[in-house]
N, C-alpha and C. Protein backbone atom coordinates (compact mmCIF):
# COMPACT_ATOMS: atom_id res chain seq x y z
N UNK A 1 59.69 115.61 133.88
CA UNK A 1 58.49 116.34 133.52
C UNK A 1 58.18 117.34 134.61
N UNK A 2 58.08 118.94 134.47
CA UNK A 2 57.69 119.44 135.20
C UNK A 2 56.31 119.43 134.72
N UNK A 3 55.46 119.36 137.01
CA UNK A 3 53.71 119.84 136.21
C UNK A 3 53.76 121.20 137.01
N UNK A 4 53.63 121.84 136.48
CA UNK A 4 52.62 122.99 137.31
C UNK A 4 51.36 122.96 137.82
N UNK A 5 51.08 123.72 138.45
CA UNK A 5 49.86 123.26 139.13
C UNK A 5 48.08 124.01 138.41
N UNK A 6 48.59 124.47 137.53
CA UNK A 6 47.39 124.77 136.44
C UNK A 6 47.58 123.18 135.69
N UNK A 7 48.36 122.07 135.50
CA UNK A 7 48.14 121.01 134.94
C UNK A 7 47.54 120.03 135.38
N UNK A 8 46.80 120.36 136.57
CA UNK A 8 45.96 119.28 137.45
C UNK A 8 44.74 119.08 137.02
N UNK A 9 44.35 117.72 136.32
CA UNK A 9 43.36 117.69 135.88
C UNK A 9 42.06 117.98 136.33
N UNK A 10 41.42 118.76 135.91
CA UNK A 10 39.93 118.87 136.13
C UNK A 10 38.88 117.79 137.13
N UNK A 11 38.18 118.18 137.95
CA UNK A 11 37.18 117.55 138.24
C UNK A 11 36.71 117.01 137.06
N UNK A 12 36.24 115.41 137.26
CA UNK A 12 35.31 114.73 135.73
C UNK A 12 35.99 114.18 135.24
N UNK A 13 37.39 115.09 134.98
CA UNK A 13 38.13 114.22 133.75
C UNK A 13 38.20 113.17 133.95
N UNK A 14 38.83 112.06 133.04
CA UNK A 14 39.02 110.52 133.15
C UNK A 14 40.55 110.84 133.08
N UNK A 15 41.43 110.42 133.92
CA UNK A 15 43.03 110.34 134.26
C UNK A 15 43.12 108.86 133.64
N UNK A 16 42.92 107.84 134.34
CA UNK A 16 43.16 106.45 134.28
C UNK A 16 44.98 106.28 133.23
N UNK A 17 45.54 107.30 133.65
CA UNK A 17 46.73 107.48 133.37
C UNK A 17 47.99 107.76 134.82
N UNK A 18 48.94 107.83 134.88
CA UNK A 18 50.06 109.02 135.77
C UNK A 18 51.10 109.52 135.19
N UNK A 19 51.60 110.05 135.87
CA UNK A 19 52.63 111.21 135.24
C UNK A 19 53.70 110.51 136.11
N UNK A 20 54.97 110.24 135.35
CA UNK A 20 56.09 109.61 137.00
C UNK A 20 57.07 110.94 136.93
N UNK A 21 56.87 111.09 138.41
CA UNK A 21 58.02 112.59 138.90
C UNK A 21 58.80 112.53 139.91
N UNK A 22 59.50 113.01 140.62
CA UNK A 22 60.46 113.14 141.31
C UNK A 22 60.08 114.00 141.96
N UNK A 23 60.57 114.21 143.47
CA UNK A 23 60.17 114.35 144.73
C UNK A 23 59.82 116.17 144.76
N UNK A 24 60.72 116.89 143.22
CA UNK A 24 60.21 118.33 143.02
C UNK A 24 59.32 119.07 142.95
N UNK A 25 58.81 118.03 142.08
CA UNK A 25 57.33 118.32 141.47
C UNK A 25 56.32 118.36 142.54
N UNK A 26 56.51 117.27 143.63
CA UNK A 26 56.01 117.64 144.51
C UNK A 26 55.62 118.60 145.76
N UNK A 27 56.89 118.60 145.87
CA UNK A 27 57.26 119.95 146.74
C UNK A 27 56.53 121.16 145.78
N UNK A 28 56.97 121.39 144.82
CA UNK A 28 56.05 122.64 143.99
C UNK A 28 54.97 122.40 143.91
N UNK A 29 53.95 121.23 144.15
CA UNK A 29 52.42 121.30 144.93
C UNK A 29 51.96 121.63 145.88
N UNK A 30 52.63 120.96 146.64
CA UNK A 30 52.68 121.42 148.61
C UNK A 30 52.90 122.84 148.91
N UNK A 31 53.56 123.60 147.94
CA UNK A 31 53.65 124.92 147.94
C UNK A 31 53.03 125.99 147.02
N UNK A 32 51.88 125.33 146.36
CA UNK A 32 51.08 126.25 145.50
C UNK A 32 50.51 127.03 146.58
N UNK A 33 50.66 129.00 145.97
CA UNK A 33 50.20 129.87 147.03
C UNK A 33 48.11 130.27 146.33
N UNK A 34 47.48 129.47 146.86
CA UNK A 34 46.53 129.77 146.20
C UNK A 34 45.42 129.78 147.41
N UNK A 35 43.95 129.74 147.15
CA UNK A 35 43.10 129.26 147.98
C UNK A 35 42.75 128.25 148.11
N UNK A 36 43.24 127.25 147.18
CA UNK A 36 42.80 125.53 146.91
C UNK A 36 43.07 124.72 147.82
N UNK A 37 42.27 123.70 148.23
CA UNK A 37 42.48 123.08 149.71
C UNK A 37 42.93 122.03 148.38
N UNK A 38 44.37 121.18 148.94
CA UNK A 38 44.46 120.03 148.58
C UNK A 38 45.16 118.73 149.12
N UNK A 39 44.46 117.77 148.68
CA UNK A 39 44.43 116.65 149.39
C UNK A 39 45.53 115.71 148.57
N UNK A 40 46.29 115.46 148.84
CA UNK A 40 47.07 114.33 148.90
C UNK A 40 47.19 113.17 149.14
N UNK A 41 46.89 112.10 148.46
CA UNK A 41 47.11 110.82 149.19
C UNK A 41 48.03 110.09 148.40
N UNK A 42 48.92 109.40 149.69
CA UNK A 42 49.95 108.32 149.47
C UNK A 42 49.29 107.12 149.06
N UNK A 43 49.46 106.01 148.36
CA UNK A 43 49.17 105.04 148.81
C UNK A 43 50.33 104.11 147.76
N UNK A 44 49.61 102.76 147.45
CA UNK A 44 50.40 101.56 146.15
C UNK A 44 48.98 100.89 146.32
N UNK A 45 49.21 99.97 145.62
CA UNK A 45 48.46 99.20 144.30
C UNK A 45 48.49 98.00 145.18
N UNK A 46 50.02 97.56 146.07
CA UNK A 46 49.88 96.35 146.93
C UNK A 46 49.53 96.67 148.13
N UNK A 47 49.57 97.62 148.79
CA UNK A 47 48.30 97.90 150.25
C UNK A 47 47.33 98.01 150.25
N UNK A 48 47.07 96.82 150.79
CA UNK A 48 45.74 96.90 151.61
C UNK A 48 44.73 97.77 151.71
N UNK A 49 44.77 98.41 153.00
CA UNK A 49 44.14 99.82 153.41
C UNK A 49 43.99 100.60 152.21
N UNK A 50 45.07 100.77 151.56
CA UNK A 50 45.39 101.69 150.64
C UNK A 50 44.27 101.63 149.19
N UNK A 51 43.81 100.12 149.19
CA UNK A 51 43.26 100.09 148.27
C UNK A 51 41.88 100.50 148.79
N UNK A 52 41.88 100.00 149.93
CA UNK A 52 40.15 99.98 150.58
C UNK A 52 39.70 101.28 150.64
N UNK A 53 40.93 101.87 150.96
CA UNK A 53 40.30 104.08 151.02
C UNK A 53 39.88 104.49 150.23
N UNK A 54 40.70 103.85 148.84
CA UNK A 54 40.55 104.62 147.55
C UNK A 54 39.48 104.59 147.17
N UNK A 55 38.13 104.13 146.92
CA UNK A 55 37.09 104.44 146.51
C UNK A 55 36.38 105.90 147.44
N UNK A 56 36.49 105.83 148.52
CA UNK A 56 36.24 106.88 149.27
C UNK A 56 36.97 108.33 149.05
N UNK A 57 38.30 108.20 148.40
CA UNK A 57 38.79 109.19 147.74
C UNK A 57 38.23 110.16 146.79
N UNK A 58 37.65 109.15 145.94
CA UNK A 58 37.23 109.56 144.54
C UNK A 58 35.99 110.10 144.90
N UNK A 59 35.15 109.38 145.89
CA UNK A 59 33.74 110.11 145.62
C UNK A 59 33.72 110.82 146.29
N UNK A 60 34.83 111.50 147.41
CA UNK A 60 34.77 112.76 147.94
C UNK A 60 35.03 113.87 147.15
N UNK A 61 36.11 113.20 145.93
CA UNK A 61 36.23 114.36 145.23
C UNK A 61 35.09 114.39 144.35
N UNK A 62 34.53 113.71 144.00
CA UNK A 62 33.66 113.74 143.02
C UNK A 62 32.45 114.83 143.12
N UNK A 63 31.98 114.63 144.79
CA UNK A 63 31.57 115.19 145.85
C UNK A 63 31.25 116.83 146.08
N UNK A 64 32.76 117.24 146.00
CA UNK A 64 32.99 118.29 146.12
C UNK A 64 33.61 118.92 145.28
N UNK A 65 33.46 118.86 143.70
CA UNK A 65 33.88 119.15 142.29
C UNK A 65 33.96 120.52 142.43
N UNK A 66 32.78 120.98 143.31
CA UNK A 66 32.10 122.65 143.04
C UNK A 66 33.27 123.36 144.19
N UNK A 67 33.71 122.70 145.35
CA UNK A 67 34.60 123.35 146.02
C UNK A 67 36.14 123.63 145.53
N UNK A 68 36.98 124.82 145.49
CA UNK A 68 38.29 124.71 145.60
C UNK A 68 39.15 123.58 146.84
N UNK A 69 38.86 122.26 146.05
CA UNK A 69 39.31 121.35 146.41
C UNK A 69 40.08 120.36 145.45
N UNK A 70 41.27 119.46 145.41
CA UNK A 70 41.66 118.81 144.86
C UNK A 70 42.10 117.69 145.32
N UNK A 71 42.05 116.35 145.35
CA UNK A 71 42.27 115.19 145.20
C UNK A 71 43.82 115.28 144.31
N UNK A 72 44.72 114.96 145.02
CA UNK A 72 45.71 114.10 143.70
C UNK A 72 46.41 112.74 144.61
N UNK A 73 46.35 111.62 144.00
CA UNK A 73 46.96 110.42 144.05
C UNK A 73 48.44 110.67 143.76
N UNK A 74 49.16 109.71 144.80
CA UNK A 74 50.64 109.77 144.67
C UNK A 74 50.68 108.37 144.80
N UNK A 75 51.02 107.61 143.90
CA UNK A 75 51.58 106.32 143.78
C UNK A 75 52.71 106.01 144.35
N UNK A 76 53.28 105.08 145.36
CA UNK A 76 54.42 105.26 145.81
C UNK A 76 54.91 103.53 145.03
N UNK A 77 54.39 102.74 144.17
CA UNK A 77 54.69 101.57 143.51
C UNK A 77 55.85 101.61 142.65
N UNK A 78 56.51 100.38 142.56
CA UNK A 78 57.83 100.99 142.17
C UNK A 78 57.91 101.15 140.53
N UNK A 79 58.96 102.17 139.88
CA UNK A 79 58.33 102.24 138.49
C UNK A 79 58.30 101.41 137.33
N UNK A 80 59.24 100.39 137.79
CA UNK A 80 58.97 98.89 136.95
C UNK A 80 57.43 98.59 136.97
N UNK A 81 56.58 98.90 137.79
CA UNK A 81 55.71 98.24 138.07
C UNK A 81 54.65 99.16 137.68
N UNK A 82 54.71 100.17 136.94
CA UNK A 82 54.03 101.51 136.15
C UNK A 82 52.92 100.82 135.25
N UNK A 83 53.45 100.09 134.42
CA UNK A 83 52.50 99.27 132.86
C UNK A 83 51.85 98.29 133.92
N UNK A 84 52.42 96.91 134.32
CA UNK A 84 51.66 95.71 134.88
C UNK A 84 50.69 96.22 136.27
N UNK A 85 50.76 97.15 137.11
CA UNK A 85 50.45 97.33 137.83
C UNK A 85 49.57 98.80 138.17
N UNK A 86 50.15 99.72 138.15
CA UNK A 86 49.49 100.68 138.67
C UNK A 86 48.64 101.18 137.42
N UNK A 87 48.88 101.14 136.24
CA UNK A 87 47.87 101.48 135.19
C UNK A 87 46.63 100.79 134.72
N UNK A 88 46.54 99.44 135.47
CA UNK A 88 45.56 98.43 135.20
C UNK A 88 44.60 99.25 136.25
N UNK A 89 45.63 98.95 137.84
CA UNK A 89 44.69 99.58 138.61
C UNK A 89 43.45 100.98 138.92
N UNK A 90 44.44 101.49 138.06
CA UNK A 90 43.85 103.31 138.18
C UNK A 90 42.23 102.88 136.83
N UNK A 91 42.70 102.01 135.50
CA UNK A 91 41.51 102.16 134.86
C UNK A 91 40.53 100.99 135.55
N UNK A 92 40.96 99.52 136.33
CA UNK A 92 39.90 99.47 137.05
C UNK A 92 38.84 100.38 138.09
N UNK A 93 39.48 101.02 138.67
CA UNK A 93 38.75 101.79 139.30
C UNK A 93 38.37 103.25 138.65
N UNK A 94 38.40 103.37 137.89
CA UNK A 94 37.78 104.42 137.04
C UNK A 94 38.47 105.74 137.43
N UNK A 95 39.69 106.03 137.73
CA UNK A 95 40.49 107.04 138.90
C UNK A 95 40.27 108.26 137.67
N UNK A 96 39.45 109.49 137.75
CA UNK A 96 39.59 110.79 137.50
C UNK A 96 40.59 111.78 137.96
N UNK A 97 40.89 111.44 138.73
CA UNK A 97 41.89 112.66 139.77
C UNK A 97 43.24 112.48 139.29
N UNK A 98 43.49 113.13 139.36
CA UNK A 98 45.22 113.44 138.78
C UNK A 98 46.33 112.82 139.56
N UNK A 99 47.05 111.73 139.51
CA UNK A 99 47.47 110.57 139.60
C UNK A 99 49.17 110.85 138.96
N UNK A 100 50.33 110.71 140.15
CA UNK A 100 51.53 111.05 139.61
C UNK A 100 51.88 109.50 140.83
N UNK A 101 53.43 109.21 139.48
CA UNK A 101 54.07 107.90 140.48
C UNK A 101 55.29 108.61 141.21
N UNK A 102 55.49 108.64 142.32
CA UNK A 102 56.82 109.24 142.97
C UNK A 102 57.93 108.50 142.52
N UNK A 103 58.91 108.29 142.05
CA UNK A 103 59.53 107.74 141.49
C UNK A 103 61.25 108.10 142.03
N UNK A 104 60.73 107.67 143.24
CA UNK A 104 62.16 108.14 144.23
C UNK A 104 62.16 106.81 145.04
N UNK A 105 63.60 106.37 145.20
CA UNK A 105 63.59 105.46 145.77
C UNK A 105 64.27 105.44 147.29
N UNK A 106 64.84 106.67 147.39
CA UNK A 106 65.60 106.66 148.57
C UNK A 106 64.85 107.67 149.74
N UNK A 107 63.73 107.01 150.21
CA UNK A 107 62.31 107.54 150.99
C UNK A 107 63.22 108.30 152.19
N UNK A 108 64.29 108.21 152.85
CA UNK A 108 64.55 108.97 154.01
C UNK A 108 65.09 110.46 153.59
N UNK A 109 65.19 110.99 152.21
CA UNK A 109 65.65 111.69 151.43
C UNK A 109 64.17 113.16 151.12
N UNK A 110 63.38 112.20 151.55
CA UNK A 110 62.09 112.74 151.18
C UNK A 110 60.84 112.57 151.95
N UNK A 111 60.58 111.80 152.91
CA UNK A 111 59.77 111.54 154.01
C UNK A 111 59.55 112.79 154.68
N UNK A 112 60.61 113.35 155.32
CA UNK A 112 60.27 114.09 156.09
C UNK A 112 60.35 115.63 155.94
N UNK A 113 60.12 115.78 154.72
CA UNK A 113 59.85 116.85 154.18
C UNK A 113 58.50 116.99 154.03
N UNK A 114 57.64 115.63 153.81
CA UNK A 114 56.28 115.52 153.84
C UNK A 114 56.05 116.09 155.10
N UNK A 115 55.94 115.48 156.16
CA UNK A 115 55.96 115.86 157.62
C UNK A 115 56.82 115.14 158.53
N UNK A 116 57.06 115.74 159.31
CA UNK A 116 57.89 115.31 160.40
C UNK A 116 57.67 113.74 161.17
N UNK A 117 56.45 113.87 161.45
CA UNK A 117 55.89 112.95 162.00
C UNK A 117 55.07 111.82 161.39
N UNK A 118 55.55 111.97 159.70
CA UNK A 118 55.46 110.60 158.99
C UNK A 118 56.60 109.68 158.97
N UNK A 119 56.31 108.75 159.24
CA UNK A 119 57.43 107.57 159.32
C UNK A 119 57.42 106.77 157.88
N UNK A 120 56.38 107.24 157.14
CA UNK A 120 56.16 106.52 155.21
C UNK A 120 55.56 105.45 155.44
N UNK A 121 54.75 105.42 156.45
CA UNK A 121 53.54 104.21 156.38
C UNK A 121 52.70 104.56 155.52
N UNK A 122 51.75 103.61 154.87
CA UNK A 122 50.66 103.34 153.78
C UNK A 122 49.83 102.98 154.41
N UNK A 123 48.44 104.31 154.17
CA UNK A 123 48.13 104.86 153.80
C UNK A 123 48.25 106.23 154.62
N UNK A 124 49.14 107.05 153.75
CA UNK A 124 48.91 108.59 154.30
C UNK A 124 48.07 109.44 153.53
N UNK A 125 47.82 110.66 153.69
CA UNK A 125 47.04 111.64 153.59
C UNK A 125 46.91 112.86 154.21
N UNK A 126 47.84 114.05 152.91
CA UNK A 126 48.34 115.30 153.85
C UNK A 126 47.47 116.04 152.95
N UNK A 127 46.57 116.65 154.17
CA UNK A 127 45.80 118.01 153.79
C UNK A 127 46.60 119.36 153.45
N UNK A 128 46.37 120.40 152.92
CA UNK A 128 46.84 121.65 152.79
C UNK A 128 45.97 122.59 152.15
N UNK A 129 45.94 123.81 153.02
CA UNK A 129 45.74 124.76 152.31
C UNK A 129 46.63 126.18 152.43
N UNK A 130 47.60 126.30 151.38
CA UNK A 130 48.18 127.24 151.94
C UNK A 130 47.75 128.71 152.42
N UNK A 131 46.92 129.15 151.41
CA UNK A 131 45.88 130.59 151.69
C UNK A 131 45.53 130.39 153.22
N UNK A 132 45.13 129.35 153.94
CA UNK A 132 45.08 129.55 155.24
C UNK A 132 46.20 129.55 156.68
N UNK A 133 47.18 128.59 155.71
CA UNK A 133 48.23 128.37 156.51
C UNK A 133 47.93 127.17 157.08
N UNK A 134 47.59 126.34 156.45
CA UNK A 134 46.80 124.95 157.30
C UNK A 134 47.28 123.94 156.51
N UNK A 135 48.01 123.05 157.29
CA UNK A 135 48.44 121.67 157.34
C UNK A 135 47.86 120.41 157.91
N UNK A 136 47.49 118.96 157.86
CA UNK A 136 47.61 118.62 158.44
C UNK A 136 47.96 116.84 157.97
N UNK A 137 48.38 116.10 158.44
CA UNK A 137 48.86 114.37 157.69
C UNK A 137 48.20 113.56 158.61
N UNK A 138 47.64 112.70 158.30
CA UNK A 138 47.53 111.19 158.47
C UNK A 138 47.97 110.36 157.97
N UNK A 139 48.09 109.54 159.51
CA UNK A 139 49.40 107.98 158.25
C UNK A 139 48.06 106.79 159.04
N UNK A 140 47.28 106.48 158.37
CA UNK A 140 46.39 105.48 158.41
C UNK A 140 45.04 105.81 157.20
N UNK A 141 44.68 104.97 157.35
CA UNK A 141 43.10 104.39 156.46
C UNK A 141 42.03 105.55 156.69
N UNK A 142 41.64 105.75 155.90
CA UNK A 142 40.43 106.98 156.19
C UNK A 142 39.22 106.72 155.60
N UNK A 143 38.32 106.68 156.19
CA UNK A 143 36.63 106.38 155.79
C UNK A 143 36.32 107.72 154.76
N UNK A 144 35.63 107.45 154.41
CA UNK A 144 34.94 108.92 153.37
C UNK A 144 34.66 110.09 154.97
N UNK A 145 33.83 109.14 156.06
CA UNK A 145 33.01 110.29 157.02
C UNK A 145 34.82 110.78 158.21
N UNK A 146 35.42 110.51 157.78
CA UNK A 146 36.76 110.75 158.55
C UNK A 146 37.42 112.02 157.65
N UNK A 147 37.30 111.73 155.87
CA UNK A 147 38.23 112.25 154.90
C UNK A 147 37.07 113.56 154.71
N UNK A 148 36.03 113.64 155.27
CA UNK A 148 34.94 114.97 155.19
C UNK A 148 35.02 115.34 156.49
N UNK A 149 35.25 115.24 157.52
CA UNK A 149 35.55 116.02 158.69
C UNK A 149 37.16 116.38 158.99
N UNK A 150 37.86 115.56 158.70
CA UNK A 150 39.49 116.33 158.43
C UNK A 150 39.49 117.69 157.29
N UNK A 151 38.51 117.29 156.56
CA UNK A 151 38.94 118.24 155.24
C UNK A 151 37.73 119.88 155.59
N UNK A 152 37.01 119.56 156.50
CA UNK A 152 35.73 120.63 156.52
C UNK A 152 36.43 121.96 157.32
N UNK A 153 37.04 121.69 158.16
CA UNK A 153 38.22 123.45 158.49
C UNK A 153 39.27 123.97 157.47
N UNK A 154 39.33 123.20 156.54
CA UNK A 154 40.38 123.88 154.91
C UNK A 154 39.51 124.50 153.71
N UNK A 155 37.96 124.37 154.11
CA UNK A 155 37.29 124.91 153.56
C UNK A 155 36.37 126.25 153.86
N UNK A 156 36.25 126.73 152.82
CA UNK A 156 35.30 128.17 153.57
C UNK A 156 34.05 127.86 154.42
């Protein structure tokens, strides 16, 4: 499935779905030439941290609907585990944001194309805005008041 990046769902919408893609699709996000600051987060369904951020995800985006900002979830769970697992999870938590499963299994192939200095720990979180030329990743847990001061220099 190719997405383009006009296929990113809307602020509001209800996702409580994903899209499973391959490591392309991604890269053709990371490289949308636009003004849109967007946020990325790694996580799975069995981490920890990963789960604990995620509410803080959503209501940042929720948050900041009105900004050229985007939220998208990257599932890194494996894709057997698509129906029993990550689709229960996304409609428990009510997940709006546009939600794709990476569906690559050979992570040293693709890690470090994310950034250099990710090693594919859970929970990451790579900022971008390309219109500015601004990058930046975290590989740990992020509070909402952490995920609004990383994100406040990608914005106007």
């Amino acid at each position: 499935m190719a997405l383009m990046p006009c296929a990113i769902a809307a602020p509001g919408a209800v996702a409580q779905t994903a899209s499973i893609v391959k490591f392309p699709e991604l890269a053709k996000l990371m490289s949308v030439q636009n003004d849109t600051t967007y946020i990325f987060n790694f996580f799975a369904t069995w981490c920890e941290p990963c789960v604990k951020e995620f509410p803080s995800f959503q209501s940042f985006a929720d948050k900041n609907a009105s900004q050229k900002l985007r939220v998208i979830f990257f599932s890194l769970d494996f894709k057997k585990d698509y129906r029993k697992r990550l689709l229960p999870f996304l409609k428990s938590h009510h997940v709006k944001n546009t939600t794709l499963l990476l569906n690559e299994t050979d992570y040293n192939s693709w890690i470090d194309k994310i950034d250099s200095t990710w090693d594919g720990d859970l929970p990451a979180t790579l900022i971008i805005n390309n219109a500015k030329h601004k990058r930046e990743i975290y590989h740990r847990e992020m509070s909402y008041a952490e995920l609004d001061a990383a994100v406040k220099p990608f914005l106007p």
